[in-house]
C-alpha atoms as a PDB file:
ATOM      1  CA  UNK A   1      14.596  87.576  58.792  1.00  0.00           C
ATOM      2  CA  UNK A   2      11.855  86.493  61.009  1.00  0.00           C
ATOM      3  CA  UNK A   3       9.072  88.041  58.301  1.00  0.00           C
ATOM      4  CA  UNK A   4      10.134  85.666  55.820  1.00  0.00           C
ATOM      5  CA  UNK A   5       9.916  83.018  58.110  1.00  0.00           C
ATOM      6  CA  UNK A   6       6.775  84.190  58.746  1.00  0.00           C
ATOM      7  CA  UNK A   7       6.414  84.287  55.108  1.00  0.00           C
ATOM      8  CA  UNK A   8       7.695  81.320  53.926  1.00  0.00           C
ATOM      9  CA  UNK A   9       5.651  79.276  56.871  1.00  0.00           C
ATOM     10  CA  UNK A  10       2.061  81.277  55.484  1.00  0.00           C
ATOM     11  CA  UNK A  11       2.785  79.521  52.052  1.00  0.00           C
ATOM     12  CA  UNK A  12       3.890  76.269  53.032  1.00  0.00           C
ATOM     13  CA  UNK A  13       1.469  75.348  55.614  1.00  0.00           C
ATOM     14  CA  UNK A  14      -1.933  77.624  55.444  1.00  0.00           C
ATOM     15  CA  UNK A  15      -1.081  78.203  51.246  1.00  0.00           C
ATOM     16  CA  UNK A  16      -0.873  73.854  51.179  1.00  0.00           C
ATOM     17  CA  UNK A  17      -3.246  72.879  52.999  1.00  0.00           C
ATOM     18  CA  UNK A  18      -6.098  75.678  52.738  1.00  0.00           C
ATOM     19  CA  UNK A  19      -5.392  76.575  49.178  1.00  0.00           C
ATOM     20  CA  UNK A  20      -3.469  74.556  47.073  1.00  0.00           C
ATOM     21  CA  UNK A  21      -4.685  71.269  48.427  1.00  0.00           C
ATOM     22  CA  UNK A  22      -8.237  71.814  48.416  1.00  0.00           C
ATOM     23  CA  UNK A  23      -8.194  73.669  45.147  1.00  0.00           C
ATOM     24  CA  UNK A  24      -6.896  69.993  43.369  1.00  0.00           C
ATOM     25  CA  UNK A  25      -9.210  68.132  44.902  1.00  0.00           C
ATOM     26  CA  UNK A  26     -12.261  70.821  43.595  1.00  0.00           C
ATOM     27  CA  UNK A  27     -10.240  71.051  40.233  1.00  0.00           C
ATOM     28  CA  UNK A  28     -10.613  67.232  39.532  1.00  0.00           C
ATOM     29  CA  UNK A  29     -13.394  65.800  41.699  1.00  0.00           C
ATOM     30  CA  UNK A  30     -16.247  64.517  39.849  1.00  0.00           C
ATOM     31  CA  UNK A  31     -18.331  63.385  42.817  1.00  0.00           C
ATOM     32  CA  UNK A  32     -19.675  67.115  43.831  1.00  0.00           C
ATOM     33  CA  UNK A  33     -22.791  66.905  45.486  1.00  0.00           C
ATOM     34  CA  UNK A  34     -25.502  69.401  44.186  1.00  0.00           C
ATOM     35  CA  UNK A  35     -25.854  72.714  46.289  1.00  0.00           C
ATOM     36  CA  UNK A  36     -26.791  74.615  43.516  1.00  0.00           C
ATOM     37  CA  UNK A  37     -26.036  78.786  44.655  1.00  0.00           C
ATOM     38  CA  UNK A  38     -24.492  77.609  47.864  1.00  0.00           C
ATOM     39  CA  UNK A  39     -20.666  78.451  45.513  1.00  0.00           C
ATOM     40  CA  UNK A  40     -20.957  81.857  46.406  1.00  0.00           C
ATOM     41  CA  UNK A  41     -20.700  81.474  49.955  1.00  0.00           C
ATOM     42  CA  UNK A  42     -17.179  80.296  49.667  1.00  0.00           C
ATOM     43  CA  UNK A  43     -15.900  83.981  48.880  1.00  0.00           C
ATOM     44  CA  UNK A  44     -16.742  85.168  52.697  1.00  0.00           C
ATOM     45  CA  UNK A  45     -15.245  82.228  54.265  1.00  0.00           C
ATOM     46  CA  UNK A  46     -12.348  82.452  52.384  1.00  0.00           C
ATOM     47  CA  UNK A  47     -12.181  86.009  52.938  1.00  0.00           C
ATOM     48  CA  UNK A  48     -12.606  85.896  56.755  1.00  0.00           C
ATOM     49  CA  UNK A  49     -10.603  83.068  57.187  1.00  0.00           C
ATOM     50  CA  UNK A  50      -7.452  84.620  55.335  1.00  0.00           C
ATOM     51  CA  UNK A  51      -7.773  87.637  56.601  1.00  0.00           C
ATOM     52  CA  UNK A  52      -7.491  85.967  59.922  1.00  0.00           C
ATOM     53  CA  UNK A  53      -5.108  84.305  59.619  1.00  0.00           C
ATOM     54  CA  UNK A  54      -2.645  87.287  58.147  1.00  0.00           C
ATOM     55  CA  UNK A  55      -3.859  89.600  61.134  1.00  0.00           C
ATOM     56  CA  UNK A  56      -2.805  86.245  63.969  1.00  0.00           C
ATOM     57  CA  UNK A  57       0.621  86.297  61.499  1.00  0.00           C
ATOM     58  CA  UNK A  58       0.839  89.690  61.881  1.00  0.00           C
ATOM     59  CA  UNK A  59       0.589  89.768  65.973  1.00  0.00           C
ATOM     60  CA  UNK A  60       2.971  86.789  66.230  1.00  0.00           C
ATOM     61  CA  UNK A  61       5.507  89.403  64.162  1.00  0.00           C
ATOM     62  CA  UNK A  62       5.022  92.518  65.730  1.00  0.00           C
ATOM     63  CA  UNK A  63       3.870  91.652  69.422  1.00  0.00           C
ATOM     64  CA  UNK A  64       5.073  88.356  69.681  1.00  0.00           C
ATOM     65  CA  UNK A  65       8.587  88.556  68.257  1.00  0.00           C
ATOM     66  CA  UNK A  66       8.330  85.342  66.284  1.00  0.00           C
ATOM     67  CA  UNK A  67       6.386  83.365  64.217  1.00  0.00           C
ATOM     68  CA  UNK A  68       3.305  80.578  64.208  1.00  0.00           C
ATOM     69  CA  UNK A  69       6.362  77.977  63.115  1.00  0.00           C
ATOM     70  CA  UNK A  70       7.269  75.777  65.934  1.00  0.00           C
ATOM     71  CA  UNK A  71      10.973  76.004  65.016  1.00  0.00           C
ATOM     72  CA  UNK A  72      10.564  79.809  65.042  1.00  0.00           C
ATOM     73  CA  UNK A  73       8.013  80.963  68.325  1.00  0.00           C
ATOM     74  CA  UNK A  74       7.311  84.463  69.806  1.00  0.00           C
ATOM     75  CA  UNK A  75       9.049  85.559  72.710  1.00  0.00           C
ATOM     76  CA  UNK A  76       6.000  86.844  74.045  1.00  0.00           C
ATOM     77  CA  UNK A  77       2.539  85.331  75.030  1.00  0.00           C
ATOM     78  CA  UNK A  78       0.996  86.972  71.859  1.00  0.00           C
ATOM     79  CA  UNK A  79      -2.902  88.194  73.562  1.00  0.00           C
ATOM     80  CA  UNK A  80      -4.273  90.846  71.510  1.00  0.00           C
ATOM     81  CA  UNK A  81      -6.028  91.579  68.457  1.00  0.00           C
ATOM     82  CA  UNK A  82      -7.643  87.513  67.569  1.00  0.00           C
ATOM     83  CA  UNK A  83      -6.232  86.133  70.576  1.00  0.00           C
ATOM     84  CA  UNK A  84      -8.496  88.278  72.945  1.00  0.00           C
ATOM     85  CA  UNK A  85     -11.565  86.403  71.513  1.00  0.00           C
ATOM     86  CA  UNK A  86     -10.241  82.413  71.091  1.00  0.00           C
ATOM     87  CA  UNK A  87      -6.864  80.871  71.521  1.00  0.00           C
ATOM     88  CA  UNK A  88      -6.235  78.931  68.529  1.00  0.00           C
ATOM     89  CA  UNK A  89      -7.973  81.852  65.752  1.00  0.00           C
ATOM     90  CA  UNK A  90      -5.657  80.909  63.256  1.00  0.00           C
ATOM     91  CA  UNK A  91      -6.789  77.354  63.762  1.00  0.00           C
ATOM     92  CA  UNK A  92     -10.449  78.538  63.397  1.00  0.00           C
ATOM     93  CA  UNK A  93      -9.315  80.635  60.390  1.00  0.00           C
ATOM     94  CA  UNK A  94      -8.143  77.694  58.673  1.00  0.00           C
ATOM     95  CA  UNK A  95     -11.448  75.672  59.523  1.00  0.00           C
ATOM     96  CA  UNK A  96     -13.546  78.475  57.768  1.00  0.00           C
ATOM     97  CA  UNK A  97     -11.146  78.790  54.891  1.00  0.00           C
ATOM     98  CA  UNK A  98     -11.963  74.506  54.565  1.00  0.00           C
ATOM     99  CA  UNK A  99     -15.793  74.768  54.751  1.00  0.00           C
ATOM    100  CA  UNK A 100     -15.117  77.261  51.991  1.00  0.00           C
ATOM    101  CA  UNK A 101     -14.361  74.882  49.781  1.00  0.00           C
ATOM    102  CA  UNK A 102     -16.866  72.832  51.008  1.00  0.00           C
ATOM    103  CA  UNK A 103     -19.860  75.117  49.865  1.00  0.00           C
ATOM    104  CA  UNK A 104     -17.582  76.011  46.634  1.00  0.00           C
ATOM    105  CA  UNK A 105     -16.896  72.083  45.763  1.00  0.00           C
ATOM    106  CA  UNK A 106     -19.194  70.355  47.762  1.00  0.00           C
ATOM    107  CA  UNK A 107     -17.776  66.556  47.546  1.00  0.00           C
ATOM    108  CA  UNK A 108     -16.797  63.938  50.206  1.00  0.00           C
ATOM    109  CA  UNK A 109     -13.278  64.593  50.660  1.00  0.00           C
ATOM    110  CA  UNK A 110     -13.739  68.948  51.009  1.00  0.00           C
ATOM    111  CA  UNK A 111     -16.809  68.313  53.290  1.00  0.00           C
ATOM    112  CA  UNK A 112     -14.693  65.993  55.592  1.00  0.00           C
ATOM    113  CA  UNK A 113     -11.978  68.145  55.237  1.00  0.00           C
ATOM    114  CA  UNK A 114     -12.721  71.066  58.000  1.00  0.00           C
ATOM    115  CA  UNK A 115     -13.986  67.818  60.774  1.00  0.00           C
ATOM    116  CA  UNK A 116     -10.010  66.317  59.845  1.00  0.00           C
ATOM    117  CA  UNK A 117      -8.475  69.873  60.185  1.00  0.00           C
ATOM    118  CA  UNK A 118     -10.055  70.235  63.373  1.00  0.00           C
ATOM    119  CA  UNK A 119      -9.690  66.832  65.062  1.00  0.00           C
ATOM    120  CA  UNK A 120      -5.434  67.226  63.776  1.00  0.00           C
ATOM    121  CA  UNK A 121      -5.861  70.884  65.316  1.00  0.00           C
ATOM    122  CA  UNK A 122      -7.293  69.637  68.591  1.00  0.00           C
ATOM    123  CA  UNK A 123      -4.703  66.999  68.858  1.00  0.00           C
ATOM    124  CA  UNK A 124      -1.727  69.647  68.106  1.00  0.00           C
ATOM    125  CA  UNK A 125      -2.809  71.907  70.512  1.00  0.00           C
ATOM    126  CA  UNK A 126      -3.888  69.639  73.227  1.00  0.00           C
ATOM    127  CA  UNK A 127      -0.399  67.331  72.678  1.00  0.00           C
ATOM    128  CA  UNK A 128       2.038  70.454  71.714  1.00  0.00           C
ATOM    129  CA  UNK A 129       1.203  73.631  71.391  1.00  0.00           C
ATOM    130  CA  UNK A 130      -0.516  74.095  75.140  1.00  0.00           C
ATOM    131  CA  UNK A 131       1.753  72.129  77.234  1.00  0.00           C
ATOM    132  CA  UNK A 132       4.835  73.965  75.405  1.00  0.00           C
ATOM    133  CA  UNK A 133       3.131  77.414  76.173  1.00  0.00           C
ATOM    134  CA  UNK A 134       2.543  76.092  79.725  1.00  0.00           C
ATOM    135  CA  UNK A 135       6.005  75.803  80.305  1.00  0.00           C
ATOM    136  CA  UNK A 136       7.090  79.033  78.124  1.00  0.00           C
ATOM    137  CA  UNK A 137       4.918  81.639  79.623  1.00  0.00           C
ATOM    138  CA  UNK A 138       4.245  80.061  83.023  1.00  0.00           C
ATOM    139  CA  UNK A 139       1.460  81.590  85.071  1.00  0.00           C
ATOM    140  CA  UNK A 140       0.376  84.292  81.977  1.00  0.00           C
ATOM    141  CA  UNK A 141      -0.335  81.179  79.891  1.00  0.00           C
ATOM    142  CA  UNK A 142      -2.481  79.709  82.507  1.00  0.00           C
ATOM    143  CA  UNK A 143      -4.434  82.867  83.546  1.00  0.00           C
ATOM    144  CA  UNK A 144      -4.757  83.823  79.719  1.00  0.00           C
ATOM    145  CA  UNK A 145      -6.559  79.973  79.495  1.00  0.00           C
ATOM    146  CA  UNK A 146      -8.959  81.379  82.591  1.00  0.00           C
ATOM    147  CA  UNK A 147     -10.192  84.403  79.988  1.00  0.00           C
ATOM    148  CA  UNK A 148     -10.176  82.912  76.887  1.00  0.00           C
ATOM    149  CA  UNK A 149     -12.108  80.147  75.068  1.00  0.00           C
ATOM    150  CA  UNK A 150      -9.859  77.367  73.528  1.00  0.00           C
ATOM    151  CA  UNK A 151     -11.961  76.892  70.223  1.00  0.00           C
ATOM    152  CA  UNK A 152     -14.889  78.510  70.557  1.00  0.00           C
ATOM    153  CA  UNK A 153     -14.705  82.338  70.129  1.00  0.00           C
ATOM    154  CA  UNK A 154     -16.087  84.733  72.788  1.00  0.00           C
ATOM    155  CA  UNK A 155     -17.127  88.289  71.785  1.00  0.00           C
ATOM    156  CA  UNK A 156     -17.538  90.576  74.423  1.00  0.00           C
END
């Protein structure tokens, strides 16, 4: 049951608002700015980013018991694979995924897109997701915040 959570969650929130959402916007914008070749440099961002982001769905499932949905957490402080590097990775997955579309459809609304992802992001985590962990996982939570970068990744 908690897969199709998981399942159901990857469509309506990543599938919305990394795929289907952007993908209108490209399909009927007429104000694309020219980047001429740039296109092609959409298929590795969207490639890392959703990759990412199955791998982070697939730790919350197997290591952390749960799922990314609020109404469905892990039970455990979910640290590995992703999570060693940066603490929000799906977060960062979705921001590549956005300046995907970007260099596929490069118009106003996809280039502002990934800057609005991450400022609602920021907010989210700063407002929700951290002070909710805080009080889940206790003293784990707050040493894992010691070792690991909030946004920005760090490869050892």
């Amino acid at each position: 049951m908690t897969a199709l959570k998981a399942v159901v969650f990857l469509l309506l929130v990543p599938g919305l608002l990394l795929g289907y959402i952007p993908y209108r916007i490209a399909a009927v914008d007429t104000e694309v700015l020219s980047l001429a070749g740039f296109a092609y440099l959409a298929y590795p961002l969207w490639l890392v980013g959703g990759t990412s982001m199955l791998w982070c769905i697939w730790n919350f499932l197997v290591n952390g018991k749960g799922t990314p949905a609020p109404i469905d957490p892990p039970k455990k402080l979910v640290t590995m694979g992703l999570y060693r590097f940066v603490r929000n990775p799906m977060y960062v997955s979705g921001i590549l995924a956005l300046v995907g579309w970007a260099f596929w459809s490069p118009s106003l609304p996809l280039i502002g897109a990934p800057l609005l992802f991450l400022s609602a992001a920021h907010l989210f985590v700063t407002l929700y997701e951290e002070p909710t962990l805080r009080a889940t996982f206790g003293g784990e939570y707050a040493e894992y915040c010691k070792l690991v970068p909030r946004w920005i990744p760090r490869i050892k």
